[in-house]
C-alpha atoms as a PDB file:
ATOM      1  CA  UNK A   1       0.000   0.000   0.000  1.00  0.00           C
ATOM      2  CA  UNK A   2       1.194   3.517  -1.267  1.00  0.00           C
ATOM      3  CA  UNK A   3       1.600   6.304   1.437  1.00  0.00           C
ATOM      4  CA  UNK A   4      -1.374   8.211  -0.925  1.00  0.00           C
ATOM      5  CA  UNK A   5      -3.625   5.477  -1.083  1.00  0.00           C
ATOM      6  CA  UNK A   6      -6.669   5.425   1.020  1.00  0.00           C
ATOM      7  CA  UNK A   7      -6.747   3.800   4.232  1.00  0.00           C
ATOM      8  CA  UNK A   8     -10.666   4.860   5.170  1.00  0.00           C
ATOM      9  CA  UNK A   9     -12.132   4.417   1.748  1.00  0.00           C
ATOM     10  CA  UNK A  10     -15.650   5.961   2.808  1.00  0.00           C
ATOM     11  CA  UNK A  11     -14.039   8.945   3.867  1.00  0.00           C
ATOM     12  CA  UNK A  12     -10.810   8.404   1.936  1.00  0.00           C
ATOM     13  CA  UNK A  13      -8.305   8.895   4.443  1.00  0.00           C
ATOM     14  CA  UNK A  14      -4.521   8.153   2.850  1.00  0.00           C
ATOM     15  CA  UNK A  15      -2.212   6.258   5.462  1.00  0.00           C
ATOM     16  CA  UNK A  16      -0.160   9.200   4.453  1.00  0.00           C
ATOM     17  CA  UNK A  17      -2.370  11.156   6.659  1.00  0.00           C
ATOM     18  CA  UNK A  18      -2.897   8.787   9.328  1.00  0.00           C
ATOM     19  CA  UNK A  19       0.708   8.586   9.668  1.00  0.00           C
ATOM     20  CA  UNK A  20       1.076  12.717  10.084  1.00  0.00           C
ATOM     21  CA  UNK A  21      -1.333  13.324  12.189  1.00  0.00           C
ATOM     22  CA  UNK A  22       0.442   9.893  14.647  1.00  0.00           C
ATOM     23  CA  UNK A  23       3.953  12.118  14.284  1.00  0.00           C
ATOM     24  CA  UNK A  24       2.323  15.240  15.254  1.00  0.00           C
ATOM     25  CA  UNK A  25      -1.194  14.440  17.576  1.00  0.00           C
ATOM     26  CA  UNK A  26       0.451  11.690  19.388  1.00  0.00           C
ATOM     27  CA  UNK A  27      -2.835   9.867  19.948  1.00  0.00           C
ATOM     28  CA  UNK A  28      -3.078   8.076  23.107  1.00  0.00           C
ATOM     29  CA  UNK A  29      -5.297   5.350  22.069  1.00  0.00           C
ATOM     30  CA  UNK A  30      -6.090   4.159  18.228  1.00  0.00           C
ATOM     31  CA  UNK A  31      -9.520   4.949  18.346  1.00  0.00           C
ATOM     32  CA  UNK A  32      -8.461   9.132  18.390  1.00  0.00           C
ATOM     33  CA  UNK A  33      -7.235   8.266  14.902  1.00  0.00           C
ATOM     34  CA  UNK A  34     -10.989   8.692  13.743  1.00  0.00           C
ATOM     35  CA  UNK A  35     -10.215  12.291  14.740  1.00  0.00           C
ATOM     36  CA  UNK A  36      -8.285  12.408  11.234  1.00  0.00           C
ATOM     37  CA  UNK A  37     -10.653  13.002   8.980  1.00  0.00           C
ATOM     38  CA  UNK A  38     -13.640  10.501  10.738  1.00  0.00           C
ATOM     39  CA  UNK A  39     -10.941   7.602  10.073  1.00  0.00           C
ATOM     40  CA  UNK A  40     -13.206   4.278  10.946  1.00  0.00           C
ATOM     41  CA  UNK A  41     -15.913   5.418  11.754  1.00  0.00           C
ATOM     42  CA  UNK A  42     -17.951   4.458   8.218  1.00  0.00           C
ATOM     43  CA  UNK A  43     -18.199   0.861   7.588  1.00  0.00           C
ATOM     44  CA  UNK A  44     -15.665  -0.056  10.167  1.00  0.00           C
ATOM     45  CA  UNK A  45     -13.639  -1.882   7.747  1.00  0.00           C
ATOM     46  CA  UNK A  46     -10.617   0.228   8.119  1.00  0.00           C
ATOM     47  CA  UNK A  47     -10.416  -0.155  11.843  1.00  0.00           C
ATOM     48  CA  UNK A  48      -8.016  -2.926  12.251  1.00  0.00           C
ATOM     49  CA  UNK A  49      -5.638  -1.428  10.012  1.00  0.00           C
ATOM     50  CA  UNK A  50      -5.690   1.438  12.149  1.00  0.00           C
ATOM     51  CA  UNK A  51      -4.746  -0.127  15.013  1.00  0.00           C
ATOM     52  CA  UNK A  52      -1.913  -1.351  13.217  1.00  0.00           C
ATOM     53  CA  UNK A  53      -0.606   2.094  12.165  1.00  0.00           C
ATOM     54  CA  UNK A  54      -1.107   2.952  15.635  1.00  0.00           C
ATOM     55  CA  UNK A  55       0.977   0.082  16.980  1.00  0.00           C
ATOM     56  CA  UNK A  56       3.436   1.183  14.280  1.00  0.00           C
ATOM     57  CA  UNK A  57       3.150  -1.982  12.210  1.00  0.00           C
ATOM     58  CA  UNK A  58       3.206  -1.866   8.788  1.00  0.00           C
ATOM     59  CA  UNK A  59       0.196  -3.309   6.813  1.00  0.00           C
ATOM     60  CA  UNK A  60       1.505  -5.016   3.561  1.00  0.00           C
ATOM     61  CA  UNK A  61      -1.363  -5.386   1.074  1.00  0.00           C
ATOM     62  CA  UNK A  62      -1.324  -3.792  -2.023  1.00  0.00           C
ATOM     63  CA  UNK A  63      -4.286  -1.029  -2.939  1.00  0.00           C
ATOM     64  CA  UNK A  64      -6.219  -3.246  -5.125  1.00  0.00           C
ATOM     65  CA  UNK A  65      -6.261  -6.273  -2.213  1.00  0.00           C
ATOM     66  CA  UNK A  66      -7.001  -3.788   0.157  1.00  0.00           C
ATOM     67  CA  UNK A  67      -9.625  -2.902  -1.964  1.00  0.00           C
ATOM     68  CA  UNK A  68     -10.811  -6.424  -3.201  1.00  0.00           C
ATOM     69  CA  UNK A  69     -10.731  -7.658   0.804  1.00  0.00           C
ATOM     70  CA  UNK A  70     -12.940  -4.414   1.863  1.00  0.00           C
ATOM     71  CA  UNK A  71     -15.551  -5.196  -0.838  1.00  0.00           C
ATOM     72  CA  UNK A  72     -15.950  -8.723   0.243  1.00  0.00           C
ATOM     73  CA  UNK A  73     -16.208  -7.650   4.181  1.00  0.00           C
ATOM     74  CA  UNK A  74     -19.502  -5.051   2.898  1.00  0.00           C
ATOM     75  CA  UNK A  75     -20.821  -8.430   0.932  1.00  0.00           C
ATOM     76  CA  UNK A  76     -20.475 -11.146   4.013  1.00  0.00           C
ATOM     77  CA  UNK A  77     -19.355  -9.243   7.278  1.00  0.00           C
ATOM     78  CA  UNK A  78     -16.120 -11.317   7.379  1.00  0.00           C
ATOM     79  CA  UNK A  79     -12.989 -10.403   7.356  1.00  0.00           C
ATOM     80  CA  UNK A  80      -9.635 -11.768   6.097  1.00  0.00           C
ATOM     81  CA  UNK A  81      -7.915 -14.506   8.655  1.00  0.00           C
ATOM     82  CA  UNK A  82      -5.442 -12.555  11.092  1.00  0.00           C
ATOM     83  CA  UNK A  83      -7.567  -9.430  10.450  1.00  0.00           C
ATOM     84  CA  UNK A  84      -9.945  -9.592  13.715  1.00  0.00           C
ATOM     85  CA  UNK A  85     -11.942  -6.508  14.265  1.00  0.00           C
ATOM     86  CA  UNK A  86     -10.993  -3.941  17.109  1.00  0.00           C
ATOM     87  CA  UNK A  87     -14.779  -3.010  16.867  1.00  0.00           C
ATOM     88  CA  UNK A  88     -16.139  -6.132  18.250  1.00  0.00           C
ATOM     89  CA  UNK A  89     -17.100  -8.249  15.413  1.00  0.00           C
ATOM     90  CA  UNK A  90     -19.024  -4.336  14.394  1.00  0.00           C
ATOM     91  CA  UNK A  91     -21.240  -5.590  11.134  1.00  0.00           C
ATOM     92  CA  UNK A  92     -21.272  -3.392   7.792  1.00  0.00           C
ATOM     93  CA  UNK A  93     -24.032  -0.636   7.971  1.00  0.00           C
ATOM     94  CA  UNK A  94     -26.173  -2.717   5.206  1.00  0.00           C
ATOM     95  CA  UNK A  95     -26.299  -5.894   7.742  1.00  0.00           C
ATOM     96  CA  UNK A  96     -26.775  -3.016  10.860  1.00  0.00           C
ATOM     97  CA  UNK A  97     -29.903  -1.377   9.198  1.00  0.00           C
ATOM     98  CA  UNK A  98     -31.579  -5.019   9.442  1.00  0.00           C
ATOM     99  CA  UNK A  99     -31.154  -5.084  13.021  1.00  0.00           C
ATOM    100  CA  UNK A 100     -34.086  -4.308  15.299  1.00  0.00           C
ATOM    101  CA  UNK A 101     -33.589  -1.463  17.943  1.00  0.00           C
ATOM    102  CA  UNK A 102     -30.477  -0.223  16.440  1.00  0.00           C
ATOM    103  CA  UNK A 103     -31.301   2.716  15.116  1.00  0.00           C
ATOM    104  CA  UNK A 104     -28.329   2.367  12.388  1.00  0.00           C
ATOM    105  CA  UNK A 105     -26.243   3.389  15.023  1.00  0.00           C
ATOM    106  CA  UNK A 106     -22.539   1.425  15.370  1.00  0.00           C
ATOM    107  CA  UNK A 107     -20.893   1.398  18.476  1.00  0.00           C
ATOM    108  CA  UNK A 108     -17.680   3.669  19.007  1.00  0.00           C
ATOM    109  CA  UNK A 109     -14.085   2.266  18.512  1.00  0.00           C
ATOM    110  CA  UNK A 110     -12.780  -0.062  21.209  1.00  0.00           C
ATOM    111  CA  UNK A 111      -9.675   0.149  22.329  1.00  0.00           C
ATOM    112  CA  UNK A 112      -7.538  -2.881  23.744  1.00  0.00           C
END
């Protein structure tokens, strides 16, 4: 994945960003990353990968797998092997509408 490419695809947030604003904001937790630019808080696909920037691991997929891997998470609500969600298993907003009582409201970020 390019520095320029997006990390947050609904709110297209590069990791070029995400990385800048960990240099300079110093976030205490990884959920403040959604403060860059509403970072994970969409679909909620982005959100392990965040937590990997934030642990200052590098994520190596390239753009299109990134890509190809998001688009089947919005399809089935599962994600990749190794890729566990920091959200708590959070479902894709088309699966959360469905659900009775929820109001289409997702719950924030965790944080480990």
């Amino acid at each position: 994945m390019d520095l320029d490419d997006p990390v947050c695809l609904c709110f297209r947030v590069s990791k070029r960003k995400l990385l800048a604003y960990l240099r300079t904001q110093h976030p205490k937790v990884a959920s403040q990353l959604s403060q860059c630019g509403g970072a994970g808080t969409g679909c909620g696909w982005c959100v392990p990968y965040l937590k990997k920037l934030f642990e200052q691991q590098e994520v190596e997929l390239s753009a299109e797998e990134y890509t190809r891997q998001r688009e089947t998470y919005r399809e089935t609500g599962e994600r990749p092997a190794g890729m566990d969600s920091a959200s708590g298993g959070r479902k894709p907003p088309d699966s959360l509408a469905a659900d009775e009582g929820s109001g289409g409201l997702r719950p924030p970020l965790a944080d480990d």
